[in-house]
C-alpha atoms as a PDB file:
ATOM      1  CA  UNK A   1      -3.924  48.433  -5.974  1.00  0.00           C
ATOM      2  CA  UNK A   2      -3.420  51.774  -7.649  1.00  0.00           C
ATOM      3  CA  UNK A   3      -3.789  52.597 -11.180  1.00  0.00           C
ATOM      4  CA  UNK A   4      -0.195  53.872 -11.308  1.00  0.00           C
ATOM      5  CA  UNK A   5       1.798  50.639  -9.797  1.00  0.00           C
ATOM      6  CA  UNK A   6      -0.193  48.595 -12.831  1.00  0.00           C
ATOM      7  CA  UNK A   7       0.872  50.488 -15.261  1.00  0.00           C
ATOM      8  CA  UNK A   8       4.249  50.721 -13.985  1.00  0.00           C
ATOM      9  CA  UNK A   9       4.291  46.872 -13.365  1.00  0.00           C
ATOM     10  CA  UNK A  10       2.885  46.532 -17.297  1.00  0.00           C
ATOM     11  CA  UNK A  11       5.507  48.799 -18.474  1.00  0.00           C
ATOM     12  CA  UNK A  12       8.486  46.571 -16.535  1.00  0.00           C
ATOM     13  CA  UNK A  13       6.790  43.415 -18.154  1.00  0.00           C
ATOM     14  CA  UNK A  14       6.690  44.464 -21.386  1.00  0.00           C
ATOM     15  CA  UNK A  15      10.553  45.938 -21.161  1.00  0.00           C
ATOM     16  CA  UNK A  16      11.885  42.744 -19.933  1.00  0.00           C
ATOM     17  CA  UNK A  17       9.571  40.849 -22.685  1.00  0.00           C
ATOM     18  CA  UNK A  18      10.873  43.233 -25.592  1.00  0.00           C
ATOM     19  CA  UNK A  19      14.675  42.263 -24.062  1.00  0.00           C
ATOM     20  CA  UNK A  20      14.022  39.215 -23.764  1.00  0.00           C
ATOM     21  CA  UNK A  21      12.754  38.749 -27.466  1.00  0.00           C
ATOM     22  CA  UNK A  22      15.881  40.611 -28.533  1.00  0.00           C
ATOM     23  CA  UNK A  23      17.849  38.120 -26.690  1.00  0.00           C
ATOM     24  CA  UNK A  24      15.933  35.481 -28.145  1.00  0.00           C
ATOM     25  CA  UNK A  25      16.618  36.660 -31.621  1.00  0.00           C
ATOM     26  CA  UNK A  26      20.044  36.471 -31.106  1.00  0.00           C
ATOM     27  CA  UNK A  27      20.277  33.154 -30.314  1.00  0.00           C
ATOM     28  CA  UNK A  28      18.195  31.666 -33.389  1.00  0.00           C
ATOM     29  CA  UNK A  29      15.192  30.776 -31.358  1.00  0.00           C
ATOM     30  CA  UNK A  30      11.793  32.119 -31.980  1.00  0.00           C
ATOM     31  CA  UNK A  31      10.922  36.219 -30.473  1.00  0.00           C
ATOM     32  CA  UNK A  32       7.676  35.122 -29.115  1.00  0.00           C
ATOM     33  CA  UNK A  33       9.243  32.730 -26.173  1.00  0.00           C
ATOM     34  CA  UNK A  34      11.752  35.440 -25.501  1.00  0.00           C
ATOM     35  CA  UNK A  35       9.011  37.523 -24.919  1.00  0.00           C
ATOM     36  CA  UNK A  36       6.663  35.077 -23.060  1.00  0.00           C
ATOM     37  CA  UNK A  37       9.245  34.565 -20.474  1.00  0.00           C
ATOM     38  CA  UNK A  38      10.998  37.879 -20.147  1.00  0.00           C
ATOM     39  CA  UNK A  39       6.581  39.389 -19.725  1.00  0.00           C
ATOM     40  CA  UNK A  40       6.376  36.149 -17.309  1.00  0.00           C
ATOM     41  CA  UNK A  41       9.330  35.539 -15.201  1.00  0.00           C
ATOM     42  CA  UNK A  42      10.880  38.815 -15.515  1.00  0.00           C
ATOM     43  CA  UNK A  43      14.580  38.841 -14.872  1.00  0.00           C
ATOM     44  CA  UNK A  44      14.405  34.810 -13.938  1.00  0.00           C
ATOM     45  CA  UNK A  45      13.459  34.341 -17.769  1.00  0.00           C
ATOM     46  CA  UNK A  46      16.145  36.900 -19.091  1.00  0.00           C
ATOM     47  CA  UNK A  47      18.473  34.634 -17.305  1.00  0.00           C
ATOM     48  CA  UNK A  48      17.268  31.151 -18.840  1.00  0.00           C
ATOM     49  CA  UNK A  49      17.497  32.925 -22.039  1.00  0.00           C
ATOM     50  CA  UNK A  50      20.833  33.629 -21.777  1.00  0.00           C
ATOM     51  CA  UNK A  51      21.812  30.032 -20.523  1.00  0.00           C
ATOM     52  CA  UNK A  52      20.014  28.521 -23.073  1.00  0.00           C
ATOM     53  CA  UNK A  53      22.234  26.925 -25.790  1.00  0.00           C
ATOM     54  CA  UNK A  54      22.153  28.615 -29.458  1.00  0.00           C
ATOM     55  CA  UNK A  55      20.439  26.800 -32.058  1.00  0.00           C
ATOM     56  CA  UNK A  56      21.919  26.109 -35.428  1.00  0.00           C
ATOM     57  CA  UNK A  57      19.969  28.085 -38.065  1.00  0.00           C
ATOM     58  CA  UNK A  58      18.985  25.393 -40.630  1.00  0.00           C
ATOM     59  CA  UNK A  59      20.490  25.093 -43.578  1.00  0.00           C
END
């Protein structure tokens, strides 16, 4: 495996993790499992962050 498709694959994970926190944000859950499963499962993650329901910010 060549240096450049690692750091290229890094790069990707880290973009869908960073959109995936962002997405995670929005929906009142914590950034760190939107990041976990965009860096993990890539665009499968983005997708069951989207589907997943929005929680109620306590009150």
């Amino acid at each position: 495996m060549s240096d450049s498709f690692f750091y290229f694959s890094m790069a990707i994970g880290v973009g869908l993790g960073a959109w995936g926190a962002y997405l995670s944000e929005q929906k009142n859950r914590s950034r760190q499992l939107g990041f976990l499963l965009g860096f993990f499962f890539g665009i499968i993650g983005i997708l069951i962050i989207i589907l997943l329901i929005q929680k109620k910010p306590n009150s």
